[in-house]
N, C-alpha and C. Protein backbone atom coordinates (compact mmCIF):
# COMPACT_ATOMS: atom_id res chain seq x y z
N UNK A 1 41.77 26.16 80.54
CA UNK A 1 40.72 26.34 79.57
C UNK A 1 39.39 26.41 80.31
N UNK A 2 38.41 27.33 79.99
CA UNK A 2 37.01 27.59 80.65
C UNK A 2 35.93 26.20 79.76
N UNK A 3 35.63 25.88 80.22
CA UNK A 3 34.39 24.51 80.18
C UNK A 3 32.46 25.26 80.20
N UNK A 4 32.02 24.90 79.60
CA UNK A 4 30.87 26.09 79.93
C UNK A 4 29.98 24.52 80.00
N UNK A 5 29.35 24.30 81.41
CA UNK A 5 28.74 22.63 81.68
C UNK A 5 27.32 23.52 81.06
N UNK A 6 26.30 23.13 81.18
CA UNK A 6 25.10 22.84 81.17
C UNK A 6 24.82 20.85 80.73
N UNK A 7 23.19 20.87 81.14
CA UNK A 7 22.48 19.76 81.35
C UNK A 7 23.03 19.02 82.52
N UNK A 8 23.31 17.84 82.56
CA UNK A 8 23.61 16.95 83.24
C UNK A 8 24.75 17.13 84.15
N UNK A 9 26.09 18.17 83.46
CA UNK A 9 27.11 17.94 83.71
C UNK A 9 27.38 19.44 84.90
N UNK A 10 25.90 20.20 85.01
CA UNK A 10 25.80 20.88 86.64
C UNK A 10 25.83 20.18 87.68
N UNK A 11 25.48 18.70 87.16
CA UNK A 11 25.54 18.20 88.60
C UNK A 11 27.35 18.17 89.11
N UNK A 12 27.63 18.76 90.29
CA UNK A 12 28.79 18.80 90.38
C UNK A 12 29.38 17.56 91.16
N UNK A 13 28.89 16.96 91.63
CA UNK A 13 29.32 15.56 91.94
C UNK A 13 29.26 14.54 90.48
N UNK A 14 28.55 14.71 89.49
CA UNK A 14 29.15 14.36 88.71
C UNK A 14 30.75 14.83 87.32
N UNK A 15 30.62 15.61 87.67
CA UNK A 15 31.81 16.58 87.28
C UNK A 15 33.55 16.41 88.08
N UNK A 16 32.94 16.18 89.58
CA UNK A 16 33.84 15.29 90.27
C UNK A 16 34.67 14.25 90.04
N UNK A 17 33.32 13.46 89.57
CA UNK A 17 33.85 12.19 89.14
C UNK A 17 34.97 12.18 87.65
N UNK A 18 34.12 12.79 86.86
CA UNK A 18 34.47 12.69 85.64
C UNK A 18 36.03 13.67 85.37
N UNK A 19 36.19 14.80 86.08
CA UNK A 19 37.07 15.72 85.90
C UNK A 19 37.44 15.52 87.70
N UNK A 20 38.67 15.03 88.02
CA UNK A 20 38.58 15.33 89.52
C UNK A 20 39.80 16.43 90.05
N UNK A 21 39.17 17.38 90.74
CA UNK A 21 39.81 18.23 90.78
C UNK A 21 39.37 19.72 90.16
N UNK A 22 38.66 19.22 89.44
CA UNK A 22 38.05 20.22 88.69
C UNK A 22 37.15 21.54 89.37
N UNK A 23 36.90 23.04 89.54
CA UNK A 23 35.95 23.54 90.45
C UNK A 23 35.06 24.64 89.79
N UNK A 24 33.76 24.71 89.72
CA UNK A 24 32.80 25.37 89.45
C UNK A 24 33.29 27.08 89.79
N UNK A 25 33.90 27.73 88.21
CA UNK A 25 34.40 29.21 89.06
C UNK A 25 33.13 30.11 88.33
N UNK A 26 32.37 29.76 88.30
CA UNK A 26 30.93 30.82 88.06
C UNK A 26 29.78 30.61 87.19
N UNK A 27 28.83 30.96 87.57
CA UNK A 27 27.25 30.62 86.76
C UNK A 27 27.82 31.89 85.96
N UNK A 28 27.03 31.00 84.77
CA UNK A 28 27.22 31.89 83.97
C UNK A 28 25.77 31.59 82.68
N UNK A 29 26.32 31.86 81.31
CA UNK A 29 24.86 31.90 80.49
C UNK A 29 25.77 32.10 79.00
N UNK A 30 25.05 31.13 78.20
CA UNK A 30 25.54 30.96 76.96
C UNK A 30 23.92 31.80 76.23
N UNK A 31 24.21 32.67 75.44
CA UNK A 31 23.24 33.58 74.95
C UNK A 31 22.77 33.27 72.90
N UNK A 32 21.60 33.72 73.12
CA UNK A 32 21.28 33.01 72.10
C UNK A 32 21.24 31.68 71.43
N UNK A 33 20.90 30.75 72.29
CA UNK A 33 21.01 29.89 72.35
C UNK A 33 19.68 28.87 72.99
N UNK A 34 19.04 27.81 72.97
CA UNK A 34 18.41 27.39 73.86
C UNK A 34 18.72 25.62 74.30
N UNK A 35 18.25 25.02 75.78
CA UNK A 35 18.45 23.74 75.65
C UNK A 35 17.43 22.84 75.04
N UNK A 36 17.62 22.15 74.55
CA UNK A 36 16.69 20.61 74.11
C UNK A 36 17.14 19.57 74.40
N UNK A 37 16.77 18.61 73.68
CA UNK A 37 17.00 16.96 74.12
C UNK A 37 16.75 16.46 72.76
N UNK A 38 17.73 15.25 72.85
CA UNK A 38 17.96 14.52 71.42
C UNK A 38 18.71 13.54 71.77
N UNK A 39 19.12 13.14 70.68
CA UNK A 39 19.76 11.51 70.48
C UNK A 39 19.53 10.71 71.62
N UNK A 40 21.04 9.99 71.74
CA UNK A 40 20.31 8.85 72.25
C UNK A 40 21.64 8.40 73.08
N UNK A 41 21.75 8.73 74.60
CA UNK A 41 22.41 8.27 75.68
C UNK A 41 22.50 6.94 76.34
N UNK A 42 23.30 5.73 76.31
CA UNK A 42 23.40 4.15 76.25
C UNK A 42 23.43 4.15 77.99
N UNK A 43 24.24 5.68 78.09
CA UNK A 43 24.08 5.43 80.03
C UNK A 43 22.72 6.03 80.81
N UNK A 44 21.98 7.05 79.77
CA UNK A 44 21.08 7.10 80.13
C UNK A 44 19.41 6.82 80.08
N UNK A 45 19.83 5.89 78.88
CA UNK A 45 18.94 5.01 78.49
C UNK A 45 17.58 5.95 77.45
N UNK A 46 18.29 7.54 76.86
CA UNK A 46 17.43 8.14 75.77
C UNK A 46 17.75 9.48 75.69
N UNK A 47 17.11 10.44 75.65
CA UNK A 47 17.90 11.66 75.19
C UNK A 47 18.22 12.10 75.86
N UNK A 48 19.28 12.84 75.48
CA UNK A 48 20.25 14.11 76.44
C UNK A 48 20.38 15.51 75.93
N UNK A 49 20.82 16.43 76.76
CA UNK A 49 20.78 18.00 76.89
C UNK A 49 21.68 17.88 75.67
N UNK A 50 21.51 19.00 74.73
CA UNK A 50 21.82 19.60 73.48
C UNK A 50 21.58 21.19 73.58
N UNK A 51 22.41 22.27 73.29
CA UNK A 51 22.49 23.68 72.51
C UNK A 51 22.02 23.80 71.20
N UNK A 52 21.14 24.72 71.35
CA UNK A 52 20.84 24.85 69.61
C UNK A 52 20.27 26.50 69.46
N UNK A 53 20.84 26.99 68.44
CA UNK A 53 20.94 28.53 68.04
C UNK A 53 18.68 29.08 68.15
N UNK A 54 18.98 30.16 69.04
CA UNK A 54 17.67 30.46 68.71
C UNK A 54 18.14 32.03 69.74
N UNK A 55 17.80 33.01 68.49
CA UNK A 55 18.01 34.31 68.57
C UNK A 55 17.69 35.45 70.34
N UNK A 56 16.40 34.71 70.33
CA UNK A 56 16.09 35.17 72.10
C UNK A 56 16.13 33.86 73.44
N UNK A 57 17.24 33.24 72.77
CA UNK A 57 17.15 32.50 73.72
C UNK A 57 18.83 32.55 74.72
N UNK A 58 18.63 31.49 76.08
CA UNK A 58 19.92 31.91 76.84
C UNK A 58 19.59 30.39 77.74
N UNK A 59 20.54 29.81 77.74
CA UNK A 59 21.23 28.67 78.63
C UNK A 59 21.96 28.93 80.09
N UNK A 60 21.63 28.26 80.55
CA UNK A 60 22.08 28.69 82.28
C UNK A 60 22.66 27.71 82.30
N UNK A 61 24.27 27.94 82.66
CA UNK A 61 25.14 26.78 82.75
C UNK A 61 26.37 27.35 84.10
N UNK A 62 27.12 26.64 84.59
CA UNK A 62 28.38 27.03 84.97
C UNK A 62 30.07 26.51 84.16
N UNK A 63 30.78 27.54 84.69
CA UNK A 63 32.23 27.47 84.12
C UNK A 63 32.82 27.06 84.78
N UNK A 64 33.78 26.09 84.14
CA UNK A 64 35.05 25.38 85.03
C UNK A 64 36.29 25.89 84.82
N UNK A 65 37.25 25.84 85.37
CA UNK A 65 38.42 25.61 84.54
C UNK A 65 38.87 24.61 84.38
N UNK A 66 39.63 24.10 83.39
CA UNK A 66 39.94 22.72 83.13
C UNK A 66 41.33 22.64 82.82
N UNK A 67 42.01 21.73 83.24
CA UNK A 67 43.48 21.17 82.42
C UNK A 67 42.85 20.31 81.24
N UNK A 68 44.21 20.46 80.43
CA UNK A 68 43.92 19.65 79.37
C UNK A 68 43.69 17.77 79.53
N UNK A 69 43.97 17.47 80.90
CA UNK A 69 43.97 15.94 80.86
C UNK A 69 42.29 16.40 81.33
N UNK A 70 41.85 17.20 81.56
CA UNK A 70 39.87 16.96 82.04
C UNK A 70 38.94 17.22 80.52
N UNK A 71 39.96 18.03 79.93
CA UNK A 71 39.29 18.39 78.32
C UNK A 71 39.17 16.92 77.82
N UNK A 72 40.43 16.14 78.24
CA UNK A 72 40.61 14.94 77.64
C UNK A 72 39.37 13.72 78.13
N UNK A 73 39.25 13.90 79.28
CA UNK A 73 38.63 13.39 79.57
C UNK A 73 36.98 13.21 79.52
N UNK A 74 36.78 14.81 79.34
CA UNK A 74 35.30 14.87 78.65
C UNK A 74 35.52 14.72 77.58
N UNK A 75 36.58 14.51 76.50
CA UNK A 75 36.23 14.13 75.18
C UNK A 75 35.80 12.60 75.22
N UNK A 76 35.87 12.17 76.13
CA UNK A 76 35.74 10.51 76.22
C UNK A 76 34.32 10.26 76.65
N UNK A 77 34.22 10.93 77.79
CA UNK A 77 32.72 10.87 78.22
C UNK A 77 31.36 11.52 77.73
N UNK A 78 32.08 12.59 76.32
CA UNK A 78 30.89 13.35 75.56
C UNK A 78 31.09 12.13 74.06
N UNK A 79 31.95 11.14 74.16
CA UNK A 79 32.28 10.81 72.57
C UNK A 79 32.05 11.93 71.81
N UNK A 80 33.25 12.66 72.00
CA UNK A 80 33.33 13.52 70.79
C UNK A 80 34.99 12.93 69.71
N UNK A 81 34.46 12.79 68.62
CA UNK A 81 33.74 14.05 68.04
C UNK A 81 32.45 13.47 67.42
N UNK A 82 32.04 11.83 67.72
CA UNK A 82 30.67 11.61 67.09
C UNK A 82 29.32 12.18 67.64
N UNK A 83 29.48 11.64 69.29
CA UNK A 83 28.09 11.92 69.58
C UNK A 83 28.03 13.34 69.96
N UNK A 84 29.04 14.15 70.62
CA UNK A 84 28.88 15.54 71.04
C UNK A 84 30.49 16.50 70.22
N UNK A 85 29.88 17.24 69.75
CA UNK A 85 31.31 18.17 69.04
C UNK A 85 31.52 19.13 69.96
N UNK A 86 33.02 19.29 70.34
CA UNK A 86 33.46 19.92 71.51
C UNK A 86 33.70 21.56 70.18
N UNK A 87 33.13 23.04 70.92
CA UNK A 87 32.90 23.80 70.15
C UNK A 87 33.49 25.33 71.48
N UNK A 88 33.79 26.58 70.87
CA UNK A 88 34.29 27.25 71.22
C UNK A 88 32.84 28.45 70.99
N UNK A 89 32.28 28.77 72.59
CA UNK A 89 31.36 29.91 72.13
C UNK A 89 31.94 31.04 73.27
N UNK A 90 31.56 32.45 73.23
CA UNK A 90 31.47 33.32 74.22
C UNK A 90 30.36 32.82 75.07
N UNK A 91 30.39 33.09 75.87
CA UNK A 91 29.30 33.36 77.51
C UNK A 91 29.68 34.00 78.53
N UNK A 92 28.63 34.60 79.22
CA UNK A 92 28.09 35.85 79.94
C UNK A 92 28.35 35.57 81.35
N UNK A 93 29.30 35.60 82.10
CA UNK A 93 29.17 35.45 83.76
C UNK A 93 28.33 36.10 84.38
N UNK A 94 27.66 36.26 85.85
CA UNK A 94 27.09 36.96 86.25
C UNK A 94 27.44 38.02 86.73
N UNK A 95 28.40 38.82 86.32
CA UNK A 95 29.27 39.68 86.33
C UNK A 95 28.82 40.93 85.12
N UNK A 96 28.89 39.93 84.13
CA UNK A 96 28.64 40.74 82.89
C UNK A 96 29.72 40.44 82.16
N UNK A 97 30.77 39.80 82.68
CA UNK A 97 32.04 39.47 81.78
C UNK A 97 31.89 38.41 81.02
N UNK A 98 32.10 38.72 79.48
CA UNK A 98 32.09 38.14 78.69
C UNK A 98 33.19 36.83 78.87
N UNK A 99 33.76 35.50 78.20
CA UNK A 99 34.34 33.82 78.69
C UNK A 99 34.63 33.70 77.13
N UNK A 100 35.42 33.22 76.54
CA UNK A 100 35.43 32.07 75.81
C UNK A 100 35.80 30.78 76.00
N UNK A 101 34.57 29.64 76.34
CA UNK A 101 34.95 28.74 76.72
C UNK A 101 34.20 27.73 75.98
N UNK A 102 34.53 26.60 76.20
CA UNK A 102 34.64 25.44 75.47
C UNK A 102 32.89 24.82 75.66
N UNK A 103 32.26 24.21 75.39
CA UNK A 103 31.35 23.25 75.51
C UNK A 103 30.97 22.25 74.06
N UNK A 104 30.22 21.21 74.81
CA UNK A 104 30.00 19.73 74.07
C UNK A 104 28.42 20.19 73.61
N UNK A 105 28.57 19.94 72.32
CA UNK A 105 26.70 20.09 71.27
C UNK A 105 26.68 19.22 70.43
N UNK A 106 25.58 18.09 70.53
CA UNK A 106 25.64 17.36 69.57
C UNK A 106 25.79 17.99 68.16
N UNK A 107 26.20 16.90 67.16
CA UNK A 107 26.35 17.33 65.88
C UNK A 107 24.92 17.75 64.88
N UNK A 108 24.76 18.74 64.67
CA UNK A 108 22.92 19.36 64.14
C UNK A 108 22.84 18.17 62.83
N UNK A 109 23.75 17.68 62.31
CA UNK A 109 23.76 16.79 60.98
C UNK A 109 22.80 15.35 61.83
N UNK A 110 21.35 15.50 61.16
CA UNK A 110 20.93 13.87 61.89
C UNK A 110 20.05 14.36 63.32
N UNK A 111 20.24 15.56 64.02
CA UNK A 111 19.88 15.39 65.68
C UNK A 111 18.20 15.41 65.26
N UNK A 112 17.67 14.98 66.24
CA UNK A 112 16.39 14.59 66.43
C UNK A 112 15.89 14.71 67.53
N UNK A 113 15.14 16.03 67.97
CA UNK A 113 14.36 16.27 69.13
C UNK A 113 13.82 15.26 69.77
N UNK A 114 13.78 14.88 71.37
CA UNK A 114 13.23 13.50 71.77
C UNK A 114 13.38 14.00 73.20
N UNK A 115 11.82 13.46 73.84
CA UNK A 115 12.25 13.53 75.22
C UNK A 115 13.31 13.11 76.18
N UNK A 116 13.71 13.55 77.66
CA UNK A 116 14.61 13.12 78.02
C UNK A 116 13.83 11.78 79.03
N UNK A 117 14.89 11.07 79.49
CA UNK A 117 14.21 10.26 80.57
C UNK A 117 14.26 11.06 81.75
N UNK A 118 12.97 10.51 82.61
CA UNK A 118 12.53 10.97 83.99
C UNK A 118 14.16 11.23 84.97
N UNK A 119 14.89 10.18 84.89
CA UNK A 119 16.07 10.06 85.43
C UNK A 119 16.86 10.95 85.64
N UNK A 120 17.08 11.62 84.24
CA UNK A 120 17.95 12.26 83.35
C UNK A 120 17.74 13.47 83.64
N UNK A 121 16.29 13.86 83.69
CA UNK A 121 15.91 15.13 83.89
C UNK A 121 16.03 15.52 85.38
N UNK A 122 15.68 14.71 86.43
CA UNK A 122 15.76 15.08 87.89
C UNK A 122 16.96 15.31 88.36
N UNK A 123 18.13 15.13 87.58
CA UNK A 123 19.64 15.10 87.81
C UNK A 123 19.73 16.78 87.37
N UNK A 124 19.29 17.27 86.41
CA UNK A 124 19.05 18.52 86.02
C UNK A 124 18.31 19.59 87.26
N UNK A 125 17.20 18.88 87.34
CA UNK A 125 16.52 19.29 88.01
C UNK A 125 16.76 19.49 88.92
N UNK A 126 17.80 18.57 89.78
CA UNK A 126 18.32 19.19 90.85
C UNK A 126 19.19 20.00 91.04
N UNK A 127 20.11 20.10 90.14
CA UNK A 127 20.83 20.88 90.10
C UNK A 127 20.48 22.35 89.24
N UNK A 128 19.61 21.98 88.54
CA UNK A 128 19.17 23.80 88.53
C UNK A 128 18.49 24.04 90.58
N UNK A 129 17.89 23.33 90.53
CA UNK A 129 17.50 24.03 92.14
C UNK A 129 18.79 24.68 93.06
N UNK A 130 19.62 23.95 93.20
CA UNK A 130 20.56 24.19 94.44
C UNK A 130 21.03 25.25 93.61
N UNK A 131 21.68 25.77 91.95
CA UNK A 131 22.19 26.65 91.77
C UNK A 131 21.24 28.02 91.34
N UNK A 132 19.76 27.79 92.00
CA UNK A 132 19.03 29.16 91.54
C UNK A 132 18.49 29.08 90.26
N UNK A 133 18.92 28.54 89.35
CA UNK A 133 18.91 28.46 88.23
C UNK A 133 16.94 28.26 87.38
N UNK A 134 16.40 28.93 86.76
CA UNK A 134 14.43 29.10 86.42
C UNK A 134 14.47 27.44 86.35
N UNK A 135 13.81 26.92 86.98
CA UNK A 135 13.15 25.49 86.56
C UNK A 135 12.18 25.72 85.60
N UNK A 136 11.84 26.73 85.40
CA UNK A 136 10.61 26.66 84.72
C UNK A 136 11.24 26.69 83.22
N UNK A 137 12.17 27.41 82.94
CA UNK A 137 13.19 27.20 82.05
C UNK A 137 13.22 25.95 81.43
N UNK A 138 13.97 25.10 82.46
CA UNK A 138 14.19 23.50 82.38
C UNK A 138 12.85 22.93 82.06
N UNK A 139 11.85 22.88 82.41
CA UNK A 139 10.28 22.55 82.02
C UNK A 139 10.10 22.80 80.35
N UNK A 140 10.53 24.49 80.26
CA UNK A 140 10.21 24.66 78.96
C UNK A 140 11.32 23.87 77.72
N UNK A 141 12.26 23.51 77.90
CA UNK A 141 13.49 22.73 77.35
C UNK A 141 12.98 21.46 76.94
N UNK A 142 12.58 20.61 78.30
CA UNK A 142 11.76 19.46 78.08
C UNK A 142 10.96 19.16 77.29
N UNK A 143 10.12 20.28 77.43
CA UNK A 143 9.05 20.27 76.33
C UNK A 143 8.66 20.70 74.89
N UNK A 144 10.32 21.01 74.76
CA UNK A 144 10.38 21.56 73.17
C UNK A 144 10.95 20.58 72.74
N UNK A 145 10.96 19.09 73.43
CA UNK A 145 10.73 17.82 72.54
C UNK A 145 9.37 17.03 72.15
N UNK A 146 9.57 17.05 70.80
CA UNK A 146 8.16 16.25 70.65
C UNK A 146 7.53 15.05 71.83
């Protein structure tokens, strides 16, 4: 099964951990779409990366493949199905080839725009750097929390 990471879960040493075995098979881009920040993360002490529909927008994420014991396992570490609903979208490789693959979005019932922590974000932050990926992007994400 294809995994489509964005936010936190580019960092690939954390992906390691969480899925082991698991390997990054391409950047890719979930379309129409943009990132924000919301609810409320107990490990990261305040909001976390969220998808949410917006017509000219596009997410820079990478694809995994996954066995079903790593699906399983991010269902544990996204708490889905409360805090993140595991959801089925197309996305764009850098190829041009269209994916249907899996990713975690909080539930829109209740979400509440909110900054992320400093922490939270530099984990992003680094990992948009090493994969190329617009920081300035990531800047603008940030800041489409109140």
């Amino acid at each position: 099964m294809l995994y489509f990471a964005y936010g936190s879960n580019l960092d690939t040493q954390q992906m390691s951990t969480r899925c082991p075995g698991a390997c990054p098979v391409a950047r890719a881009a979930l379309l129409h779409h943009v990132m924000t920040f919301g609810g409320f993360s107990p490990r990261w002490g305040g909001a976390v990366a969220n998808v949410v529909r917006r017509p000219d927008g596009v997410v820079a994420g990478l694809l995994y493949a996954l066995s079903v014991e790593h699906v399983e396992a991010l269902d544990r570490f996204e708490g889905h199905p409360h805090a993140y609903q595991r959801e089925r979208k197309l996305v764009v490789d850098e190829t041009g080839k269209r994916h249907c693959a899996v990713l975690y979005r909080q539930p829109a019932r209740g979400f509440r725009p909110c900054p992320p922590p400093q922490r939270y974000l530099r984990v992003i932050d680094t990992a948009y750097r090493r994969l190329g990926f617009d920081v300035e992007a990531l800047a603008l994400a940030a800041g489409r929390a109140p």
